[in-house]
C-alpha atoms as a PDB file:
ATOM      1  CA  UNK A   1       0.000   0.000   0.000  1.00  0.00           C
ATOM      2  CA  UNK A   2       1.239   3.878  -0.809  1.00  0.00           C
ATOM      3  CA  UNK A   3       1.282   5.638   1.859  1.00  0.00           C
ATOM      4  CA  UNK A   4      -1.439   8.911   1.522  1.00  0.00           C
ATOM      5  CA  UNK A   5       0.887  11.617   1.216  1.00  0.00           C
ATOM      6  CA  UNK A   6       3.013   9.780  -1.716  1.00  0.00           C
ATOM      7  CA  UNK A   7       0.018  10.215  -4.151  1.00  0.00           C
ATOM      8  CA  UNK A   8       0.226  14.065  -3.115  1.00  0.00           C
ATOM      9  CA  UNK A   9       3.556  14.382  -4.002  1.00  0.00           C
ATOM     10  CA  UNK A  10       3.159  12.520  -7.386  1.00  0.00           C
ATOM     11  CA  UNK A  11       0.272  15.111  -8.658  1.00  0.00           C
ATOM     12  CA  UNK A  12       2.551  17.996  -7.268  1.00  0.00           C
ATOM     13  CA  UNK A  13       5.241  16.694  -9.257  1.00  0.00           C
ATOM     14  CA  UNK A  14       3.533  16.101 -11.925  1.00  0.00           C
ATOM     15  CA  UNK A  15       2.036  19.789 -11.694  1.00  0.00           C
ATOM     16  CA  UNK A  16       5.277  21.289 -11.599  1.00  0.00           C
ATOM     17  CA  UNK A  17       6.508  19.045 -14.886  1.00  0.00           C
ATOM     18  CA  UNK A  18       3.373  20.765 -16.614  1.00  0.00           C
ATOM     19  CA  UNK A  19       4.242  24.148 -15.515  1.00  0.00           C
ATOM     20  CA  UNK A  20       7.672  23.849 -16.936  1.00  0.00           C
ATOM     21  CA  UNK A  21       6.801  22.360 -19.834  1.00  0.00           C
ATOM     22  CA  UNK A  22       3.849  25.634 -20.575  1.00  0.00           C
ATOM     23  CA  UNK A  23       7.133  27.925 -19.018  1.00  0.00           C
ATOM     24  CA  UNK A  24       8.692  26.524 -22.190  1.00  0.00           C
ATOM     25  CA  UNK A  25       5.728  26.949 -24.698  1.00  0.00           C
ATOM     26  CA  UNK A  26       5.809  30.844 -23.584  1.00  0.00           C
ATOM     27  CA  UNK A  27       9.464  30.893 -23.726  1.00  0.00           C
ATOM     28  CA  UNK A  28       9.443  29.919 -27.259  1.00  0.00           C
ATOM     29  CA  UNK A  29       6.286  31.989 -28.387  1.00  0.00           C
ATOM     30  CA  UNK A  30       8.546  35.399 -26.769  1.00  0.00           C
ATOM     31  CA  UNK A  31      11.500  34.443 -28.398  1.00  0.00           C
ATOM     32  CA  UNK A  32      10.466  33.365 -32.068  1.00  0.00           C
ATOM     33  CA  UNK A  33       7.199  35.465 -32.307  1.00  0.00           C
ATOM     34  CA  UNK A  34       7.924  36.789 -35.730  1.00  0.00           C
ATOM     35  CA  UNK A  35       8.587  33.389 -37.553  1.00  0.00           C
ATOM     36  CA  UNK A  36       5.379  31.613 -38.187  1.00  0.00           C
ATOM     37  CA  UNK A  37       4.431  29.187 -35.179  1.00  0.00           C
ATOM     38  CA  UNK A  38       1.552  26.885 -35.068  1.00  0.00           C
ATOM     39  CA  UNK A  39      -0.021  25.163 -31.950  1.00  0.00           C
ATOM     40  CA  UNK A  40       0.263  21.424 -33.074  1.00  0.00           C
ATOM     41  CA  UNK A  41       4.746  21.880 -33.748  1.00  0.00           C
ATOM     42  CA  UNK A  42       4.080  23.545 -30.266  1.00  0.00           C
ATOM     43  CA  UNK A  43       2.208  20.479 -28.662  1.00  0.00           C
ATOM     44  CA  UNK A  44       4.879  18.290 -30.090  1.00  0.00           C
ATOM     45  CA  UNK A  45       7.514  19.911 -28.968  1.00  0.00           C
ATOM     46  CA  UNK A  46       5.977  19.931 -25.626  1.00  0.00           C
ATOM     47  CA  UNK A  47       5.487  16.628 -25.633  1.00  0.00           C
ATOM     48  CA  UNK A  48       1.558  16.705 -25.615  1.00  0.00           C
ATOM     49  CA  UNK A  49      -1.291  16.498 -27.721  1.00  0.00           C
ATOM     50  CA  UNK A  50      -2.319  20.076 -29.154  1.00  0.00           C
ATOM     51  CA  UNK A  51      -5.798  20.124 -27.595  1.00  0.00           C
ATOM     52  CA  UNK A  52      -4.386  19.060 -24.072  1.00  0.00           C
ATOM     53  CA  UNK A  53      -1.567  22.443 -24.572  1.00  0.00           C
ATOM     54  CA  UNK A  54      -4.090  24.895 -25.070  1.00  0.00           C
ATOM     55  CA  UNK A  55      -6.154  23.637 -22.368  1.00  0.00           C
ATOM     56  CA  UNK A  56      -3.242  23.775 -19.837  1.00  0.00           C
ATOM     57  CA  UNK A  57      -2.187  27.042 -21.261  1.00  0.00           C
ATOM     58  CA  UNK A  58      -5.348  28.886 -21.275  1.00  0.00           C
ATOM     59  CA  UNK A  59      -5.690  27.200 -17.366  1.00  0.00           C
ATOM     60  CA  UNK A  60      -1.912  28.580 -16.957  1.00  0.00           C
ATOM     61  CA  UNK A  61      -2.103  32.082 -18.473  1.00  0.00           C
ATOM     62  CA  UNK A  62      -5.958  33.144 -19.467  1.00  0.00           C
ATOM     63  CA  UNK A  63      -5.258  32.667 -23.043  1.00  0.00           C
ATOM     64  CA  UNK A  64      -4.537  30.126 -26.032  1.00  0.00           C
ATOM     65  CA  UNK A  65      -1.530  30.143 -27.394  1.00  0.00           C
ATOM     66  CA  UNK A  66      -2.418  31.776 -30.154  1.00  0.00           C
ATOM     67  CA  UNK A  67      -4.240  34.574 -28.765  1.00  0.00           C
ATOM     68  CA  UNK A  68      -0.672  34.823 -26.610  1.00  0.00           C
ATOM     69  CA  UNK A  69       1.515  34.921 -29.507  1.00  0.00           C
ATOM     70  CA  UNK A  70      -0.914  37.634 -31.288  1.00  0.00           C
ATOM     71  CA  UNK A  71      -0.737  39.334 -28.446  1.00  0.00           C
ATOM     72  CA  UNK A  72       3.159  39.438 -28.049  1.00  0.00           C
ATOM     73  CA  UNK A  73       3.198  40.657 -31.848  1.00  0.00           C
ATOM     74  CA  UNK A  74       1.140  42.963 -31.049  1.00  0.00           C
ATOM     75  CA  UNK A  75       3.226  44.743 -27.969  1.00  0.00           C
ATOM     76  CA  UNK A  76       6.444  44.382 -30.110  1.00  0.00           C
ATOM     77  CA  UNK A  77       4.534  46.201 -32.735  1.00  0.00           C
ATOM     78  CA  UNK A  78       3.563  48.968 -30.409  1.00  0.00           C
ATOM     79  CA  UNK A  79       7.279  49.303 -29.474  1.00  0.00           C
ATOM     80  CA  UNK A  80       8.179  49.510 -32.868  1.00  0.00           C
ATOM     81  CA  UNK A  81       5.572  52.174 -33.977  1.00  0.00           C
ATOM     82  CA  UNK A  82       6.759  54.085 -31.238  1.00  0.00           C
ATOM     83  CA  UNK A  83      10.339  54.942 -32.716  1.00  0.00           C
ATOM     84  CA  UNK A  84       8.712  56.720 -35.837  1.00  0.00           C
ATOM     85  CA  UNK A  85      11.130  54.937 -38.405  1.00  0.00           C
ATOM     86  CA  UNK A  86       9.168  51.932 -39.614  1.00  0.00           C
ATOM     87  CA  UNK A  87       5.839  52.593 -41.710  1.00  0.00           C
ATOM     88  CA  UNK A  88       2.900  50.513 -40.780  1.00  0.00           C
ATOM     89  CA  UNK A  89       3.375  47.816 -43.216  1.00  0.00           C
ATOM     90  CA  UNK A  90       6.772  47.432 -42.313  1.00  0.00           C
ATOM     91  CA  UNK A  91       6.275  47.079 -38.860  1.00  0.00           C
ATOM     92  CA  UNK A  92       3.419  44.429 -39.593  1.00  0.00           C
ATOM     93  CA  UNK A  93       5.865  42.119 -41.478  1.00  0.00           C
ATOM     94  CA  UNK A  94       8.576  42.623 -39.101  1.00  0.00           C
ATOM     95  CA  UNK A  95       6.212  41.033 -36.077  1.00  0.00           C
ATOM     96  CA  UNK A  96       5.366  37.964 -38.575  1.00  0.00           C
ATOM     97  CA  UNK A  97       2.148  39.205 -39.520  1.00  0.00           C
ATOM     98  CA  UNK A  98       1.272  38.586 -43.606  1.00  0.00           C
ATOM     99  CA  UNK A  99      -2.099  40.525 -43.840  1.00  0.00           C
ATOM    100  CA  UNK A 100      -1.807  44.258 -43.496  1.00  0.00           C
ATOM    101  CA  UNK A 101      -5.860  44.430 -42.802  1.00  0.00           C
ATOM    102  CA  UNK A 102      -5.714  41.238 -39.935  1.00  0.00           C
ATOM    103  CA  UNK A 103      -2.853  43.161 -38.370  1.00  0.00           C
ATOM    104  CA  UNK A 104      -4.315  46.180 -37.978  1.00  0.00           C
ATOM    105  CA  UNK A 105      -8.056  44.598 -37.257  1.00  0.00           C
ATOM    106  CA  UNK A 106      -6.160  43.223 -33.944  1.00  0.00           C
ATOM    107  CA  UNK A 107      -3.975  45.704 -33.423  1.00  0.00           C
ATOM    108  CA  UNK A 108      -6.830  48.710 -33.156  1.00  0.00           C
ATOM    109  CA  UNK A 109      -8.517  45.812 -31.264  1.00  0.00           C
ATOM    110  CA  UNK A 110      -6.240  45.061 -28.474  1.00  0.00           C
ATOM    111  CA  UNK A 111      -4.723  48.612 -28.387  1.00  0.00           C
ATOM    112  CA  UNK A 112      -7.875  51.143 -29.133  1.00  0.00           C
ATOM    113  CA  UNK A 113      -6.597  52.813 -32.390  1.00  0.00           C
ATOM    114  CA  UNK A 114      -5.228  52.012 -35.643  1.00  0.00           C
ATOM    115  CA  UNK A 115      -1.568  51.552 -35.897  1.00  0.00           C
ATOM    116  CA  UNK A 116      -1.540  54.519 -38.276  1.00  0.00           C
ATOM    117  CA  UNK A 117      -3.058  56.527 -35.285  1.00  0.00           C
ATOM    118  CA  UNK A 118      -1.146  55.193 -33.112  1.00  0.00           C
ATOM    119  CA  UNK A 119       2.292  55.866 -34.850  1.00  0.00           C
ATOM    120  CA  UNK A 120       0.965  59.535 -35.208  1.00  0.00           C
ATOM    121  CA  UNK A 121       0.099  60.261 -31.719  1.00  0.00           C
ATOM    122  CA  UNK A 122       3.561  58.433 -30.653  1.00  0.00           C
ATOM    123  CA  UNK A 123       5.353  60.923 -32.945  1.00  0.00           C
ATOM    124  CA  UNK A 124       3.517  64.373 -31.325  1.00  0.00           C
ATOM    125  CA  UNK A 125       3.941  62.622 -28.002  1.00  0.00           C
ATOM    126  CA  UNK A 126       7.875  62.449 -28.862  1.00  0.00           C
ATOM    127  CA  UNK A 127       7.910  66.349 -30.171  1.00  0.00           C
ATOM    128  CA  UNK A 128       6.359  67.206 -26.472  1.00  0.00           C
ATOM    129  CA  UNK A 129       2.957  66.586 -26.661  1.00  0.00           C
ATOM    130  CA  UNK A 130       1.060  65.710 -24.457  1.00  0.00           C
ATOM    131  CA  UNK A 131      -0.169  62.203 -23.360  1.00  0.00           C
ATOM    132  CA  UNK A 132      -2.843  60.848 -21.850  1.00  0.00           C
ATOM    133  CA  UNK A 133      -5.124  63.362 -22.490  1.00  0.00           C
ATOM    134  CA  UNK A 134      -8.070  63.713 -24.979  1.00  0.00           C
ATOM    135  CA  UNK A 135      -6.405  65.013 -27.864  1.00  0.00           C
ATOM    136  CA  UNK A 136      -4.441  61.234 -27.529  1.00  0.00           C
ATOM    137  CA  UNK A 137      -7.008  58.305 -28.458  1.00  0.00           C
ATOM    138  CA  UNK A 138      -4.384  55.472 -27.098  1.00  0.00           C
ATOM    139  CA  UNK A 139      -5.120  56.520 -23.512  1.00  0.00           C
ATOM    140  CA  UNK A 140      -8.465  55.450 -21.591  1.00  0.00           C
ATOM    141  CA  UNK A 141     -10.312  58.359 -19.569  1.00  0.00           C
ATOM    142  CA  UNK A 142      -8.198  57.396 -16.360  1.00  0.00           C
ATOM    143  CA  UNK A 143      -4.712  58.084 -17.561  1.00  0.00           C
ATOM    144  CA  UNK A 144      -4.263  54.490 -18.601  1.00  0.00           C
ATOM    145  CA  UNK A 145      -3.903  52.431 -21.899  1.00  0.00           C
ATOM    146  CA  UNK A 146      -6.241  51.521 -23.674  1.00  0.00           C
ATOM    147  CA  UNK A 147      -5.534  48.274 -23.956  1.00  0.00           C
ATOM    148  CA  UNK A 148      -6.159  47.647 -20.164  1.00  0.00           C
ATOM    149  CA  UNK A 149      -9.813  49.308 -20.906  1.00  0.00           C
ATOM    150  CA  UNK A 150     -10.518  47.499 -23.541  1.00  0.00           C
ATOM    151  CA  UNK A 151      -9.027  44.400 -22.247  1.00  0.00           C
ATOM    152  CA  UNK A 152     -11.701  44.359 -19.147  1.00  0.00           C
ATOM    153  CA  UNK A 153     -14.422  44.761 -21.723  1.00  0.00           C
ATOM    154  CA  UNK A 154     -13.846  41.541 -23.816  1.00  0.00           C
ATOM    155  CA  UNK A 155     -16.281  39.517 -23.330  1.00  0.00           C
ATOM    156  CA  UNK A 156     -16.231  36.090 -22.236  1.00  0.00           C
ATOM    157  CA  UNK A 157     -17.712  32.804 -24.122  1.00  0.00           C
ATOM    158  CA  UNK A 158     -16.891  30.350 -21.866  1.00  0.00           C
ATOM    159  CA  UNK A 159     -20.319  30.034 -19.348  1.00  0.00           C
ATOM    160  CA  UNK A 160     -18.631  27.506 -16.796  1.00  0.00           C
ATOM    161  CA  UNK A 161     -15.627  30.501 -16.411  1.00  0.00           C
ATOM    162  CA  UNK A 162     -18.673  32.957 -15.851  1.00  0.00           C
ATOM    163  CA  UNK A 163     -20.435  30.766 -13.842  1.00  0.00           C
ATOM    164  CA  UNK A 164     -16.938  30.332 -11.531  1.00  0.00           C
ATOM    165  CA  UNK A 165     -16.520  34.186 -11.609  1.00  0.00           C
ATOM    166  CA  UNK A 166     -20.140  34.772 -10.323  1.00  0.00           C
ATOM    167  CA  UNK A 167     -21.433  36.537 -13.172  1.00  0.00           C
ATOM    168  CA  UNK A 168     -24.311  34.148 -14.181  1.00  0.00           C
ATOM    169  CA  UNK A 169     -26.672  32.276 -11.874  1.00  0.00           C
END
C-alpha cells in the first residue's frame, strides 16, 4: 500500500513538470514570435497532444496560445511604432504578420486605435505633446492604456468561467 501523502507528491510533481513544460511553450512563443508558429509543432515539442496544450495554457495564463503569440506581436509592434522609423506595413511584417488588414483589425482591437493613429500620436507625443489626455485616443479616460480598458471589456464565451466568476446564476 502507498502511503497517503506519496500520491500528493506525485500530482505535485507532476504539476510542476506541466508548468515547466507551458514555461517553455511561452518561452518559445517570446523568443520566435515573428517566424510563423503553429499550436500542433508547439504540442509536439511539448510533448503533448495540441488540444491538451491549449487547455493547460489557457488554465496557466488566461489565453490560447495563439491569442498569446498575437498578443506578443502585437506589444512588439507597439514598441516599434513608437520609434517613428518603420511605416505601418513594415512594422506588420517585421512582427510575422502577412495581412496588413488582420494586423491592424487586432492591433486597433487590443490597443484602441489604428496603428496609423497610433504611430501619429507616438510621434507628437515624442515632439512634447502631451499624453494621456483627450487630444491622444491610445489613452483610456483614467490616464491608462487603452488596452487595459478594452481588455476588461472583452467579453467572455466560456459560461462555466462565468459561472466560476459569479457573473451568471
Amino acid at each position: 500500500m502507498c502511503r497517503p501523502g506519496w500520491r500528493r507528491a506525485r500530482v505535485q510533481a507532476q504539476y510542476l513538470a506541466e508548468l515547466a513544460r507551458l514555461r517553455r511553450v511561452r518561452d518559445r512563443i517570446d523568443r520566435e514570435y515573428a517566424r510563423p508558429l503553429d499550436v500542433v509543432a508547439l504540442a509536439r515539442d511539448a510533448g503533448v497532444p495540441a488540444g491538451h496544450l491549449g487547455r493547460l495554457f489557457r488554465a496557466a495564463y488566461g489565453r490560447s496560445p495563439h491569442g498569446y503569440l498575437l498578443t506578443r506581436r502585437i506589444e512588439r509592434a507597439t514598441a516599434l511604432l513608437r520609434r517613428g522609423d518603420l511605416g505601418v506595413a513594415e512594422v506588420a511584417l517585421a512582427v510575422g504578420c502577412t495581412s496588413l488588414p488582420a494586423f491592424t483589425a487586432r492591433f486597433t482591437g487590443l490597443v484602441g486605435v489604428s496603428p496609423a493613429l497610433f504611430r501619429l500620436n507616438a510621434a507628437h507625443t515624442a515632439e512634447g505633446g502631451t499624453a494621456g489626455t483627450a487630444a491622444d485616443p491610445g489613452h483610456a479616460p483614467g490616464g491608462g492604456p487603452a488596452a487595459v480598458a478594452r481588455r476588461a471589456a472583452i467579453p467572455v464565451r466560456n459560461r462555466e468561467a462565468l459561472r466560476a466568476a459569479g457573473s451568471v446564476a
